[in-house]
PDB file of N, CA and C in Angstrom:
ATOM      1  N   UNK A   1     157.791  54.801  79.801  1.00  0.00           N
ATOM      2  CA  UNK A   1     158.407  55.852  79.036  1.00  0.00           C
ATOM      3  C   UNK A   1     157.356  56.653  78.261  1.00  0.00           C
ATOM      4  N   UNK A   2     156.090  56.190  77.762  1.00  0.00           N
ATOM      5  CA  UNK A   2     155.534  56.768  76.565  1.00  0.00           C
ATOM      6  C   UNK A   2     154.706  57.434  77.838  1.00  0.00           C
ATOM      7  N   UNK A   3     153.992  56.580  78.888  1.00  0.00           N
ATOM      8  CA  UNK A   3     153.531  57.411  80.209  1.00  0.00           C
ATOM      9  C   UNK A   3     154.000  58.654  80.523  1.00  0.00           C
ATOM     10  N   UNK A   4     155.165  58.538  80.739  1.00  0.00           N
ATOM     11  CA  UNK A   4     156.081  60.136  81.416  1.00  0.00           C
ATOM     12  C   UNK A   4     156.099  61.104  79.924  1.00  0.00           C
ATOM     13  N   UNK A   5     156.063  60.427  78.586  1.00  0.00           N
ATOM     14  CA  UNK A   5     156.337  62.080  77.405  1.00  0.00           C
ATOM     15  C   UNK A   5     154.655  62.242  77.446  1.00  0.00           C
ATOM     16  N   UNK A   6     153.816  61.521  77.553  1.00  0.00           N
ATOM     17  CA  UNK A   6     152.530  62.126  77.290  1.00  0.00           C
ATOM     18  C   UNK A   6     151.953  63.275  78.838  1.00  0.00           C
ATOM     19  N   UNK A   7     152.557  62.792  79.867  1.00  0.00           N
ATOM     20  CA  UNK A   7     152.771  63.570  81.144  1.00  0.00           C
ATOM     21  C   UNK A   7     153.247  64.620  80.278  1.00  0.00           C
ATOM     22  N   UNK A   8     154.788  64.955  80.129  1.00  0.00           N
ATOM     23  CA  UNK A   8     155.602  66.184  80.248  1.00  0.00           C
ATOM     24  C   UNK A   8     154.528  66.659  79.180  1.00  0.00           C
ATOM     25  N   UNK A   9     153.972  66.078  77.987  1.00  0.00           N
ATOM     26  CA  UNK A   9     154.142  66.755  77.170  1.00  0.00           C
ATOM     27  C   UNK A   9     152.226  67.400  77.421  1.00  0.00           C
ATOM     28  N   UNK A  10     151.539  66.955  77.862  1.00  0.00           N
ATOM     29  CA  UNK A  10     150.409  67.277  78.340  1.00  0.00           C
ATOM     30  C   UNK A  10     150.670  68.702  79.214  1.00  0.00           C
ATOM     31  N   UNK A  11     151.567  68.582  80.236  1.00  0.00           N
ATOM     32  CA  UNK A  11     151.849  69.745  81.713  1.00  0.00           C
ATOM     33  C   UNK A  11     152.306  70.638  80.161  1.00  0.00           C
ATOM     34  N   UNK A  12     153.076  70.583  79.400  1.00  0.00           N
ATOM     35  CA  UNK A  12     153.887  71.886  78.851  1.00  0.00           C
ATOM     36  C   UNK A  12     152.588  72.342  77.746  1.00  0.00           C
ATOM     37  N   UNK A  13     151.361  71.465  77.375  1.00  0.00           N
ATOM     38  CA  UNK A  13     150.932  72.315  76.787  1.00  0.00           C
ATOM     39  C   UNK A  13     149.691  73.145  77.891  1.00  0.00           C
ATOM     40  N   UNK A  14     149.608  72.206  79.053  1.00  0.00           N
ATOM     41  CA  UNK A  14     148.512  73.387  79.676  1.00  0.00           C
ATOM     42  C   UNK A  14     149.135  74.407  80.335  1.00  0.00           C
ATOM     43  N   UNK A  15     151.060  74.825  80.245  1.00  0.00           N
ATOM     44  CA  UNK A  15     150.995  75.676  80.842  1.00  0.00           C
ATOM     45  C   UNK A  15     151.317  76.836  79.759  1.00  0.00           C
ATOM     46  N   UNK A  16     151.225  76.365  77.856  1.00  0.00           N
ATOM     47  CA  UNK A  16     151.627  77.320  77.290  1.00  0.00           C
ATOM     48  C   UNK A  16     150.393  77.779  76.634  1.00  0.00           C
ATOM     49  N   UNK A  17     148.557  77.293  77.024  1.00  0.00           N
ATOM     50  CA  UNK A  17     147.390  77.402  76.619  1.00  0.00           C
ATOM     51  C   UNK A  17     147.134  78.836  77.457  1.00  0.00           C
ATOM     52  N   UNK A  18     146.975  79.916  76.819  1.00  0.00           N
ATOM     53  CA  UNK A  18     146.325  81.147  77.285  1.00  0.00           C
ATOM     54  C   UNK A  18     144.987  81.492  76.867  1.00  0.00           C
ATOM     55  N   UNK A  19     143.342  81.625  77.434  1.00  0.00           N
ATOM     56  CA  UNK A  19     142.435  81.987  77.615  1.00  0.00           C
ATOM     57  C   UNK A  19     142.436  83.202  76.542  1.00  0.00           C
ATOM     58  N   UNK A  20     141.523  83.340  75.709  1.00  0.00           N
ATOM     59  CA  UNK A  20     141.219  84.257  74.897  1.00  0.00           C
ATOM     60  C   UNK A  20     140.861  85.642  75.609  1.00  0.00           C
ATOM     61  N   UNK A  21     141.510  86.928  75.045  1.00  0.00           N
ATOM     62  CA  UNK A  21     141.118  87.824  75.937  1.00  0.00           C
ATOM     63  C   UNK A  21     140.883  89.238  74.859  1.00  0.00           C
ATOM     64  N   UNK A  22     140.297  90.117  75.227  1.00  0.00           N
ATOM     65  CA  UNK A  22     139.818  91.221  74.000  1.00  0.00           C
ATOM     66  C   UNK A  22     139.280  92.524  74.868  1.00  0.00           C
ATOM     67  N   UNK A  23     139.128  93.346  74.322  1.00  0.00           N
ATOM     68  CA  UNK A  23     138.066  94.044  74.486  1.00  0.00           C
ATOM     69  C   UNK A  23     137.040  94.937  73.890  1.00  0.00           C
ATOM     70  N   UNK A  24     136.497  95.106  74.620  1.00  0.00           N
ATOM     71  CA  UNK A  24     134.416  95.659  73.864  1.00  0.00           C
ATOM     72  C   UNK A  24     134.807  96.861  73.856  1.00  0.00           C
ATOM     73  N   UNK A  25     134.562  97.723  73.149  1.00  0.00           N
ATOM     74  CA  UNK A  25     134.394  99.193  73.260  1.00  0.00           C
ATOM     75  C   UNK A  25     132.748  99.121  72.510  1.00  0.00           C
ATOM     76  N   UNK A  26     131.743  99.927  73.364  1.00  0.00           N
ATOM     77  CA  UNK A  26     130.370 100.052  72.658  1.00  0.00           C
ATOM     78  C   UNK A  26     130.438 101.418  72.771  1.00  0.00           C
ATOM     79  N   UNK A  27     130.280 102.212  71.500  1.00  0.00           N
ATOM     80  CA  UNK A  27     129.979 103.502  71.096  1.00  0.00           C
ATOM     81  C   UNK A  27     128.108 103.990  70.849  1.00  0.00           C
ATOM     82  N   UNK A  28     127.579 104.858  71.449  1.00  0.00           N
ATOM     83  CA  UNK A  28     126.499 104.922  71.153  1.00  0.00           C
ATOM     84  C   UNK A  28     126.191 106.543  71.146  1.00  0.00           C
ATOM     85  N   UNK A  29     125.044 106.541  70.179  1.00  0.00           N
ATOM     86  CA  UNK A  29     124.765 108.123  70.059  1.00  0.00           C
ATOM     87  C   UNK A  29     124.563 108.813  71.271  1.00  0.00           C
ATOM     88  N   UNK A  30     124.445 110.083  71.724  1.00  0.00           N
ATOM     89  CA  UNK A  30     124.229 110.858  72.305  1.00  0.00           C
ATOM     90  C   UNK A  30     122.236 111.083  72.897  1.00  0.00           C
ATOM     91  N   UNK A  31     122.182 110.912  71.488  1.00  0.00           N
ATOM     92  CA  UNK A  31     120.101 110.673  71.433  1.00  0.00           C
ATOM     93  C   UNK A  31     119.695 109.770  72.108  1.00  0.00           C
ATOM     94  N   UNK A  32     120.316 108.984  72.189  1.00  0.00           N
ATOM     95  CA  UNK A  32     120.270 107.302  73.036  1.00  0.00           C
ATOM     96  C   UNK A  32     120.134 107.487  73.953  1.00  0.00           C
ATOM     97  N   UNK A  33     121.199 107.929  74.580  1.00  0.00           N
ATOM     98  CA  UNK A  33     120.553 108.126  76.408  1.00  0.00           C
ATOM     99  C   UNK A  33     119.563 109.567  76.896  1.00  0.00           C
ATOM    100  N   UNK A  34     119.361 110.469  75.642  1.00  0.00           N
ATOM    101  CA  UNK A  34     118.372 111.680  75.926  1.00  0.00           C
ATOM    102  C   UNK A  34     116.839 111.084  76.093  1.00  0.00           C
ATOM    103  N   UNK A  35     116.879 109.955  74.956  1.00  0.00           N
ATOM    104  CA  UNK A  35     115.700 109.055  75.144  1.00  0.00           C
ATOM    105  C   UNK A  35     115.422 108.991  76.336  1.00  0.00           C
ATOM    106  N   UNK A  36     116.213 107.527  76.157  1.00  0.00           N
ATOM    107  CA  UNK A  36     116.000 106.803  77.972  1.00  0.00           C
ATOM    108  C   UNK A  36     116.195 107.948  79.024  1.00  0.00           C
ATOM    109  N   UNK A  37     116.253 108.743  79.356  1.00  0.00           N
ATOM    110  CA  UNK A  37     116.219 109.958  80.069  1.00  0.00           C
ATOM    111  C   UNK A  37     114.356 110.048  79.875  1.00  0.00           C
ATOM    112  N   UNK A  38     114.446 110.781  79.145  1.00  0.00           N
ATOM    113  CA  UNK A  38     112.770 110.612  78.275  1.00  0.00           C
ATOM    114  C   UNK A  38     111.468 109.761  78.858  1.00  0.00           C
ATOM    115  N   UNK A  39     112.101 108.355  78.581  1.00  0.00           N
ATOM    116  CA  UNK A  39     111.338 107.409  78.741  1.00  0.00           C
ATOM    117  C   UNK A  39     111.214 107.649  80.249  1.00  0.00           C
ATOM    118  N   UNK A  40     112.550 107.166  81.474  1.00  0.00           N
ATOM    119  CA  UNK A  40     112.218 107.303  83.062  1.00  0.00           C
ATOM    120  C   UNK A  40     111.406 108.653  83.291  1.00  0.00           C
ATOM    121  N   UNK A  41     111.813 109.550  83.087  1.00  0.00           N
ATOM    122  CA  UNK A  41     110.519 110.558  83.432  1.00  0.00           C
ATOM    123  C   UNK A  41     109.318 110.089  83.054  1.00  0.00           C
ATOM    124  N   UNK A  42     109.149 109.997  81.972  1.00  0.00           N
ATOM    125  CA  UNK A  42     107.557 109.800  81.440  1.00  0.00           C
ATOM    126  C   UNK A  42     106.767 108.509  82.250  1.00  0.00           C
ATOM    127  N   UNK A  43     108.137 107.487  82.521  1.00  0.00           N
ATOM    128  CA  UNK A  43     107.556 106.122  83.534  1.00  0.00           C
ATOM    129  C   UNK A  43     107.060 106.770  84.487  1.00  0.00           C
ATOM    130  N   UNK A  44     108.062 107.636  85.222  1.00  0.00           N
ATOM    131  CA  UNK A  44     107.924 107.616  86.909  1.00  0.00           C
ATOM    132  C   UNK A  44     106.277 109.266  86.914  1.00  0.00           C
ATOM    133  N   UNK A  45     106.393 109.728  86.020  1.00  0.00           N
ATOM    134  CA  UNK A  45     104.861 110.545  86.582  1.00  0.00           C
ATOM    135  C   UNK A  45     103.437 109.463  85.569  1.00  0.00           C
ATOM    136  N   UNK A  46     103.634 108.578  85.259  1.00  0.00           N
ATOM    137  CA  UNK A  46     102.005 107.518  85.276  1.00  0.00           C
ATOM    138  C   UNK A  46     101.568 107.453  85.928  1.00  0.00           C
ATOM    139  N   UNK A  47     100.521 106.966  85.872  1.00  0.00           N
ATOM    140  CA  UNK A  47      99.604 106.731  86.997  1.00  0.00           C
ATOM    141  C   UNK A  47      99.395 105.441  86.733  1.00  0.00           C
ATOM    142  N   UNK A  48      99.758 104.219  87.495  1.00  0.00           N
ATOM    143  CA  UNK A  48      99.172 102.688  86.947  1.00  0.00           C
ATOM    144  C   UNK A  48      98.201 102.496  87.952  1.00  0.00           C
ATOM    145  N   UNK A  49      97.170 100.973  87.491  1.00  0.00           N
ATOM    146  CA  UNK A  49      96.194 100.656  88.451  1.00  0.00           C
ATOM    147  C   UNK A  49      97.263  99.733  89.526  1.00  0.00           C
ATOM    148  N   UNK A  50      96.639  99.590  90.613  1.00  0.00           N
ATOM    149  CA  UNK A  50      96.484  99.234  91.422  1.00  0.00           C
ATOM    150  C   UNK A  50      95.813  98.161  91.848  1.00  0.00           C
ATOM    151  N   UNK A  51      96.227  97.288  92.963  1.00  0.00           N
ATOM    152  CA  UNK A  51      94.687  95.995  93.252  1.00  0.00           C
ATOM    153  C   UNK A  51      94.548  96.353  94.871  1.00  0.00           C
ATOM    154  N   UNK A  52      93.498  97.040  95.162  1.00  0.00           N
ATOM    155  CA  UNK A  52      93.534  97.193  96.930  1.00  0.00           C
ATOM    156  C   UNK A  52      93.091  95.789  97.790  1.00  0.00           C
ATOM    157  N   UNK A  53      94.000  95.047  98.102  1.00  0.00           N
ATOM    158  CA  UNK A  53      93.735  94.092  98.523  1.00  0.00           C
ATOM    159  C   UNK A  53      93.104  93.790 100.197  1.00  0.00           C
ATOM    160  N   UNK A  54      92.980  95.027 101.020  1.00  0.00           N
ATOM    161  CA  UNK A  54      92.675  94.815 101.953  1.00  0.00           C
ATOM    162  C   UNK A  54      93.101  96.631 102.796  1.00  0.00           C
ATOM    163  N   UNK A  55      92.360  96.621 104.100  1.00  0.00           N
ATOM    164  CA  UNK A  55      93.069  97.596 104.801  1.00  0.00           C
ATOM    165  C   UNK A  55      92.618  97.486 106.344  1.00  0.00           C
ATOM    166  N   UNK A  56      93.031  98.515 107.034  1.00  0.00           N
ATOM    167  CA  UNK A  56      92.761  98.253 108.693  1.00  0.00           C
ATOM    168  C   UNK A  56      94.095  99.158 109.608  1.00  0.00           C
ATOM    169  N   UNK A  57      93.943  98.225 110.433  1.00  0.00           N
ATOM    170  CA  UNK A  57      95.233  99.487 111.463  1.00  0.00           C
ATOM    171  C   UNK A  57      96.625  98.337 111.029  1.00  0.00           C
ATOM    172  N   UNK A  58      97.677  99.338 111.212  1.00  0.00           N
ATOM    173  CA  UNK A  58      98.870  98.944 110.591  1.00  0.00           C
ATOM    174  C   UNK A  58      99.045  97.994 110.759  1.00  0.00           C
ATOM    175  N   UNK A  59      99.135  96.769 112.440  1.00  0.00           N
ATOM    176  CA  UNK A  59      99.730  95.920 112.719  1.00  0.00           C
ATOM    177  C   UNK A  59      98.519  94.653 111.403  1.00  0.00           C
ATOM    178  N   UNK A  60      97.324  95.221 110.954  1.00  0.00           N
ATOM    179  CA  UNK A  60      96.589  94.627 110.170  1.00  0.00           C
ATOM    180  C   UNK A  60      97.245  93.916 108.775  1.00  0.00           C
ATOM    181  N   UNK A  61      97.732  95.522 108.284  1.00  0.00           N
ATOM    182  CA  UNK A  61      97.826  95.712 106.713  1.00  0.00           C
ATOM    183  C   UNK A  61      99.631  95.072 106.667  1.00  0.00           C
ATOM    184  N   UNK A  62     100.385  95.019 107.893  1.00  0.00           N
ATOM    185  CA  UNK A  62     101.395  94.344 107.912  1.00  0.00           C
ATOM    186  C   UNK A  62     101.073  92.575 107.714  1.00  0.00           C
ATOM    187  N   UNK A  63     100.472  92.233 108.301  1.00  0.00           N
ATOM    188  CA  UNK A  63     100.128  90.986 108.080  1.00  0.00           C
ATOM    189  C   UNK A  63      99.598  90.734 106.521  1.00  0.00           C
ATOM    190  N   UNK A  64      98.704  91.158 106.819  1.00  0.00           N
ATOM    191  CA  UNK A  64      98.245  91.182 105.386  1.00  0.00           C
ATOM    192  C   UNK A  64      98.974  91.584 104.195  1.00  0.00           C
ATOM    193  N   UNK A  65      99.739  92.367 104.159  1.00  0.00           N
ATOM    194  CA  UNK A  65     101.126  92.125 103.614  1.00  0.00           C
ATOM    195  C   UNK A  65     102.420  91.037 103.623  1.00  0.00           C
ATOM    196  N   UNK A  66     102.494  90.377 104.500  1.00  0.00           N
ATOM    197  CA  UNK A  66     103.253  89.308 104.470  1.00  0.00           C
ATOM    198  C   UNK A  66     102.506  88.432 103.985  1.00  0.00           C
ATOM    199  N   UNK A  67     101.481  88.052 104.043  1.00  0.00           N
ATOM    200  CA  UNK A  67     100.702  87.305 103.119  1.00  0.00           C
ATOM    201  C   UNK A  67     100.614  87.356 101.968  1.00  0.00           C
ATOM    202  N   UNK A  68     100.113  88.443 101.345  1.00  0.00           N
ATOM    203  CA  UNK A  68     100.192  89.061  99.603  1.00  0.00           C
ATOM    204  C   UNK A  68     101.470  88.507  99.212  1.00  0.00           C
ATOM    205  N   UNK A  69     102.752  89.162  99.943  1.00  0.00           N
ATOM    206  CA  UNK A  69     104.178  88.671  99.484  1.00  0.00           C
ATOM    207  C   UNK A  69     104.572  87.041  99.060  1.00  0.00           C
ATOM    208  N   UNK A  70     103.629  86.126 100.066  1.00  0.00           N
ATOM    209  CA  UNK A  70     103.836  85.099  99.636  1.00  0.00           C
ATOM    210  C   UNK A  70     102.786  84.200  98.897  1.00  0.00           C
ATOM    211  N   UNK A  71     101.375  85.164  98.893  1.00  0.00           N
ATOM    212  CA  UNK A  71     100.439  84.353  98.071  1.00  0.00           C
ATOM    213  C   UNK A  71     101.217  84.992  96.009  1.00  0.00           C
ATOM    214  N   UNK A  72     101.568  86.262  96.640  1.00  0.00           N
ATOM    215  CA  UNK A  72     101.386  86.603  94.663  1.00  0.00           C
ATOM    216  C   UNK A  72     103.036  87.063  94.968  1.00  0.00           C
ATOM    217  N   UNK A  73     103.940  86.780  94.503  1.00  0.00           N
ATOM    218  CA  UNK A  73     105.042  86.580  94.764  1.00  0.00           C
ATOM    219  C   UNK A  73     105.835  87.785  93.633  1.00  0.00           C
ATOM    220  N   UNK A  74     104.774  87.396  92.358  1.00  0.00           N
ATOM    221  CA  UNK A  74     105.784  87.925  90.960  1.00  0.00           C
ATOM    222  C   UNK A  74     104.945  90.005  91.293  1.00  0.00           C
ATOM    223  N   UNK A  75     104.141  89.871  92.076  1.00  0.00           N
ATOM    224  CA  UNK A  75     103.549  91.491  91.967  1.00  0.00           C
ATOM    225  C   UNK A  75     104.380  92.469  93.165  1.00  0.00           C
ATOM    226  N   UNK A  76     104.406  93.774  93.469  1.00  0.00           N
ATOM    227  CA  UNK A  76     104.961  94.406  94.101  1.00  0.00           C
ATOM    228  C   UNK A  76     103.862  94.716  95.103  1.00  0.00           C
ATOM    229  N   UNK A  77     104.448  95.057  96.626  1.00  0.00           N
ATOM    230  CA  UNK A  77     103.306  94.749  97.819  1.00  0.00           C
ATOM    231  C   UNK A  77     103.817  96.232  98.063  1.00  0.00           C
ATOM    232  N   UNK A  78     102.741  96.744  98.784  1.00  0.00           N
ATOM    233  CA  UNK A  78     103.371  98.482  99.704  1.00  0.00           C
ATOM    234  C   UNK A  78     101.957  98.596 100.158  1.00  0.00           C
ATOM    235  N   UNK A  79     102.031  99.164 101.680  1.00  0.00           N
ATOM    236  CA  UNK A  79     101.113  99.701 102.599  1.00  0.00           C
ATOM    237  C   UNK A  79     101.195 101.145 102.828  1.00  0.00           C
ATOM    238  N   UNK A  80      99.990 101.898 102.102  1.00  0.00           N
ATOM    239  CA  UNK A  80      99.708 103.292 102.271  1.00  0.00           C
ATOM    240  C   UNK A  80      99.060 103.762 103.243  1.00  0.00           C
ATOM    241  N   UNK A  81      99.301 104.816 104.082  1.00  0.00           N
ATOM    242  CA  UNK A  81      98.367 105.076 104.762  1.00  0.00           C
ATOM    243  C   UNK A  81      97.304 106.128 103.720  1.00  0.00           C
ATOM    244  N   UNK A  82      96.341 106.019 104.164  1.00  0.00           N
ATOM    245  CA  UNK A  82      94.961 107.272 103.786  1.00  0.00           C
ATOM    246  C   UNK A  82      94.149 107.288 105.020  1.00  0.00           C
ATOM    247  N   UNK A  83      94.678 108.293 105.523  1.00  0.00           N
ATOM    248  CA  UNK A  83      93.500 108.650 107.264  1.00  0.00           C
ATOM    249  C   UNK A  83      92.123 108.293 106.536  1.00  0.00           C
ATOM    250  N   UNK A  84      91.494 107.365 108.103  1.00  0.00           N
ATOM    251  CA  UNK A  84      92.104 107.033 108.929  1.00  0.00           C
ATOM    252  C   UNK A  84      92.979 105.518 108.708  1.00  0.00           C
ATOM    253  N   UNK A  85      93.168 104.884 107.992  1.00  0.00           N
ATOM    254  CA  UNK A  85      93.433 103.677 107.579  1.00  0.00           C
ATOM    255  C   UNK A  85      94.780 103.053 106.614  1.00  0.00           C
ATOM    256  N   UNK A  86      95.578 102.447 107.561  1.00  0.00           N
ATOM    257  CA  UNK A  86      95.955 101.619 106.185  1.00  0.00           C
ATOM    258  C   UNK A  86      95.625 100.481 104.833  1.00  0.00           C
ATOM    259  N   UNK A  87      95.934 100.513 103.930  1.00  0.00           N
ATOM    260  CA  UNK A  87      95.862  99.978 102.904  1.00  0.00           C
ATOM    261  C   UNK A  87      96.723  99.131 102.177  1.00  0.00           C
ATOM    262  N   UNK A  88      96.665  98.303 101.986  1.00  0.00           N
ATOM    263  CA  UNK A  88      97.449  97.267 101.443  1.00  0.00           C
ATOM    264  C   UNK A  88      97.341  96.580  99.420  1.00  0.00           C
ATOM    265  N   UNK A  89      98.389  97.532  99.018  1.00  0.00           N
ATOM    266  CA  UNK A  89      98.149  97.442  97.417  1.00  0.00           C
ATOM    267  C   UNK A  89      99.084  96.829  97.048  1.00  0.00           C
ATOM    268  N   UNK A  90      98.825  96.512  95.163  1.00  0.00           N
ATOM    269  CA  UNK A  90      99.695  95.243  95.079  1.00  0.00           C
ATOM    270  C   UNK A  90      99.326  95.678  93.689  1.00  0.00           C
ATOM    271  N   UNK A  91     100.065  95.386  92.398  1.00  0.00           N
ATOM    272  CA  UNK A  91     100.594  95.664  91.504  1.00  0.00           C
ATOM    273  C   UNK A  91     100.794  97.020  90.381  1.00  0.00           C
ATOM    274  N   UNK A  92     101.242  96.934  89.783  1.00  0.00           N
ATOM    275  CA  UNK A  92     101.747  98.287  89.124  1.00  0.00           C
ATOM    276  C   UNK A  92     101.459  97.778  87.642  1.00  0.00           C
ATOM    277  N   UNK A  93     100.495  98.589  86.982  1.00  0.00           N
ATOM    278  CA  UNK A  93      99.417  97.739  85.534  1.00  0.00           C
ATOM    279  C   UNK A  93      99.342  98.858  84.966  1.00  0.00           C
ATOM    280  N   UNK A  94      99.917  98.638  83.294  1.00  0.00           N
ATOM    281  CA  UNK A  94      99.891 100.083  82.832  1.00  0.00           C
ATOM    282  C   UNK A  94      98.019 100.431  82.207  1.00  0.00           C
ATOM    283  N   UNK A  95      97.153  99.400  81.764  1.00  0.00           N
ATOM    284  CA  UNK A  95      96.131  99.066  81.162  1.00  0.00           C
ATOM    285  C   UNK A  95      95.396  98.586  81.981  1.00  0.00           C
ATOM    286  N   UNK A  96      93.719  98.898  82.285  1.00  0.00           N
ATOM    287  CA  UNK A  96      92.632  98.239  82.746  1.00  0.00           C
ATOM    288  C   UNK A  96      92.982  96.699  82.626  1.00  0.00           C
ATOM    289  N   UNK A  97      93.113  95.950  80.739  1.00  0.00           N
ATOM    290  CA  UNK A  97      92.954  94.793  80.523  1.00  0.00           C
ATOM    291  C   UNK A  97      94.114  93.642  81.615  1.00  0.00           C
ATOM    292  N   UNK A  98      95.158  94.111  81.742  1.00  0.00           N
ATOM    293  CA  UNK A  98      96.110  93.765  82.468  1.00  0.00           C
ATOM    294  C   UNK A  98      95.769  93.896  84.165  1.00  0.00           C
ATOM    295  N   UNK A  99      95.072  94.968  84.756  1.00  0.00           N
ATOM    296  CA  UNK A  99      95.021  94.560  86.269  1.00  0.00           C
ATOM    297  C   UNK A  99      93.629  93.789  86.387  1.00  0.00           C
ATOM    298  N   UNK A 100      92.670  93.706  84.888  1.00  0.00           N
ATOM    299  CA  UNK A 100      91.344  93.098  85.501  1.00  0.00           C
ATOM    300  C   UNK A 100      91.649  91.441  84.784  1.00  0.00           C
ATOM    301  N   UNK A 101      92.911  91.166  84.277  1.00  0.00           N
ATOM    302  CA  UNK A 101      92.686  89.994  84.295  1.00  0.00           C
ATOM    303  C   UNK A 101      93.615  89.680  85.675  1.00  0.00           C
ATOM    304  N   UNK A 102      94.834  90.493  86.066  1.00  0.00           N
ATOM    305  CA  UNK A 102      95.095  89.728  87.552  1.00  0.00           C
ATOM    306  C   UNK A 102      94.290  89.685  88.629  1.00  0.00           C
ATOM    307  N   UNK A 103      93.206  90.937  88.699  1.00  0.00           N
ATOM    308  CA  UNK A 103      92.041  91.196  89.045  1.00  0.00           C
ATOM    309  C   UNK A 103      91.353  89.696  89.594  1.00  0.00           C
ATOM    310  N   UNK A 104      91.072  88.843  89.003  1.00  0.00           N
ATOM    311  CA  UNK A 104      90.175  87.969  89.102  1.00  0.00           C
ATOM    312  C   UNK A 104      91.235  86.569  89.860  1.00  0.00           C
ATOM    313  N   UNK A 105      92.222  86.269  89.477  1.00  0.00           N
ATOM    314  CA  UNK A 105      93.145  85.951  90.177  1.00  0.00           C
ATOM    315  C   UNK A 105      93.025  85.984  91.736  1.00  0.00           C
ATOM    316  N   UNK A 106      93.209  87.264  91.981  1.00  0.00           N
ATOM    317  CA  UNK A 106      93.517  88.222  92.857  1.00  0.00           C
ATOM    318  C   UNK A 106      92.075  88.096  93.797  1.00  0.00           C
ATOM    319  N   UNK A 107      91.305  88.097  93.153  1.00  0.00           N
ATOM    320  CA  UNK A 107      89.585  87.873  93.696  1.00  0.00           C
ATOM    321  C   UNK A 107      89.457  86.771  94.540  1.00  0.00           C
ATOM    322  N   UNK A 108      89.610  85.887  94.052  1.00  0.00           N
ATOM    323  CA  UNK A 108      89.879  84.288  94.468  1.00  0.00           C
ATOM    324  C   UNK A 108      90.225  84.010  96.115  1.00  0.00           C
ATOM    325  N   UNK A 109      91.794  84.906  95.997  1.00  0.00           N
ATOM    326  CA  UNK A 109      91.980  84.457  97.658  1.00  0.00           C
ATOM    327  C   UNK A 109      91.684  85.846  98.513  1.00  0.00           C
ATOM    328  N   UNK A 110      91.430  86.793  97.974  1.00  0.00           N
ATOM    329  CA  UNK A 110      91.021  88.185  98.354  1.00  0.00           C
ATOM    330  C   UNK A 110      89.598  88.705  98.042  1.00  0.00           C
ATOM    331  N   UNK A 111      88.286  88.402  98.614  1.00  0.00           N
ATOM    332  CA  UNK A 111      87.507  88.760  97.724  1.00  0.00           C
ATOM    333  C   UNK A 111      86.960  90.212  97.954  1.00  0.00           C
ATOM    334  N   UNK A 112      87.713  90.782  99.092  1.00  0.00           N
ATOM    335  CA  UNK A 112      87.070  92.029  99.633  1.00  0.00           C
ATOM    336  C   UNK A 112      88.080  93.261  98.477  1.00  0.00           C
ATOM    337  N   UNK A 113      88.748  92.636  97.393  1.00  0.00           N
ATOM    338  CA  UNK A 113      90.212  93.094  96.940  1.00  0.00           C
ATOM    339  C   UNK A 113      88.678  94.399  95.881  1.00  0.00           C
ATOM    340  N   UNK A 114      89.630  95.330  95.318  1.00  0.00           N
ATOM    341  CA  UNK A 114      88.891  96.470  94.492  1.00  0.00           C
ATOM    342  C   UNK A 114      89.934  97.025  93.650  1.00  0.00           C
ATOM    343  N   UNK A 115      90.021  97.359  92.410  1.00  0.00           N
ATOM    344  CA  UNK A 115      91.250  97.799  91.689  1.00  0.00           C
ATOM    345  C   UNK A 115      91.078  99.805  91.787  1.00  0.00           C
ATOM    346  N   UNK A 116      92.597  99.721  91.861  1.00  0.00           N
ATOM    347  CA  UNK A 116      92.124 101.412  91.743  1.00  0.00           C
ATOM    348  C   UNK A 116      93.534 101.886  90.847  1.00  0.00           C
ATOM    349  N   UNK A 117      92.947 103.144  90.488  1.00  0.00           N
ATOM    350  CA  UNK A 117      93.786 104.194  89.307  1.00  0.00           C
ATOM    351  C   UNK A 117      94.338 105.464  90.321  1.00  0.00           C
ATOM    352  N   UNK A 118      94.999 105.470  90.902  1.00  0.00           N
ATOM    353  CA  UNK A 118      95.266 106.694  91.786  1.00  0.00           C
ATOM    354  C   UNK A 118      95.925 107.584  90.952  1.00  0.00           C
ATOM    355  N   UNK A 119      95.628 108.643  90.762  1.00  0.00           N
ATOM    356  CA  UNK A 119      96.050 110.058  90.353  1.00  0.00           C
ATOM    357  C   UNK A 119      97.118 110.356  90.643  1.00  0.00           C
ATOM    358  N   UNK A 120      98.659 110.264  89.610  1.00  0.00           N
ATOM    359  CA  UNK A 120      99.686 111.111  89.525  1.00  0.00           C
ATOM    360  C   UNK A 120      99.176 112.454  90.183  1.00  0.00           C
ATOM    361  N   UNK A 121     100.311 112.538  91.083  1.00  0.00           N
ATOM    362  CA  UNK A 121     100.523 114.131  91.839  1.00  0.00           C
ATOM    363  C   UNK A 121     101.817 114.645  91.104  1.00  0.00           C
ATOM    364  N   UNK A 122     102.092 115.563  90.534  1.00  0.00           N
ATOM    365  CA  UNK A 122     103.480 116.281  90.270  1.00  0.00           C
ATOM    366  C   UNK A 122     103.418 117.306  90.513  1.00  0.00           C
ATOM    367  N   UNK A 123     105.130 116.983  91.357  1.00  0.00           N
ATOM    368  CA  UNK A 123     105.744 117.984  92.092  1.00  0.00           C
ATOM    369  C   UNK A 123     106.124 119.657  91.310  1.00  0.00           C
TER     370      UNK A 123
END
């Protein structure tokens, strides 16, 4: 008997328990997103360094790219061409101090690697 009221009485309270529910309204100035507007432009024409880790003919700098991808995992990989040659670069560093300490890292299993500053072009 005390089995079956702690049953009923267990089922009737999980079916009269309702989940807390609300909602967010976030209000924000107008200046706020003129900023961040602001800021992505000003990101996307920088110029960051670079680590040239290698180059050669494509089927080269592809390999050598799948490699980079899995030796340095946390940096971003992309193969440029510059006639006659591809090139195989690897991170995006807003400061010298920052690509010459991955720099040396980077040296280690790459030693032919060279850092470079390529020149913003705007359109």
């Amino acid at each position: 008997m005390k089995r079956l009221f702690i049953s009923m009485f267990a089922a009737g309270l999980i079916n009269f328990t309702y989940a807390q529910e609300g909602k967010i309204n976030i209000e924000q100035d107008a200046s706020i997103s003129k900023l961040l507007e602001v800021y992505k432009t000003s990101n996307s024409n920088m110029a960051f360094y670079t680590i040239q880790v290698g180059f050669g003919s494509y089927s080269k700098a592809e390999e050598l790219n799948e490699q980079v991808k899995i030796d340095f995992k946390d940096l971003p990989s992309k193969i440029i061409f510059d006639s006659p040659t591809y090139r195989v670069q690897i991170g995006k560093f807003r400061t010298k101090l920052e690509v010459e300490r991955k720099f040396n890292e980077v040296r280690m299993k790459y030693p032919e690697s060279i850092i470079l500053k390529p020149e913003k072009t705007t359109l």
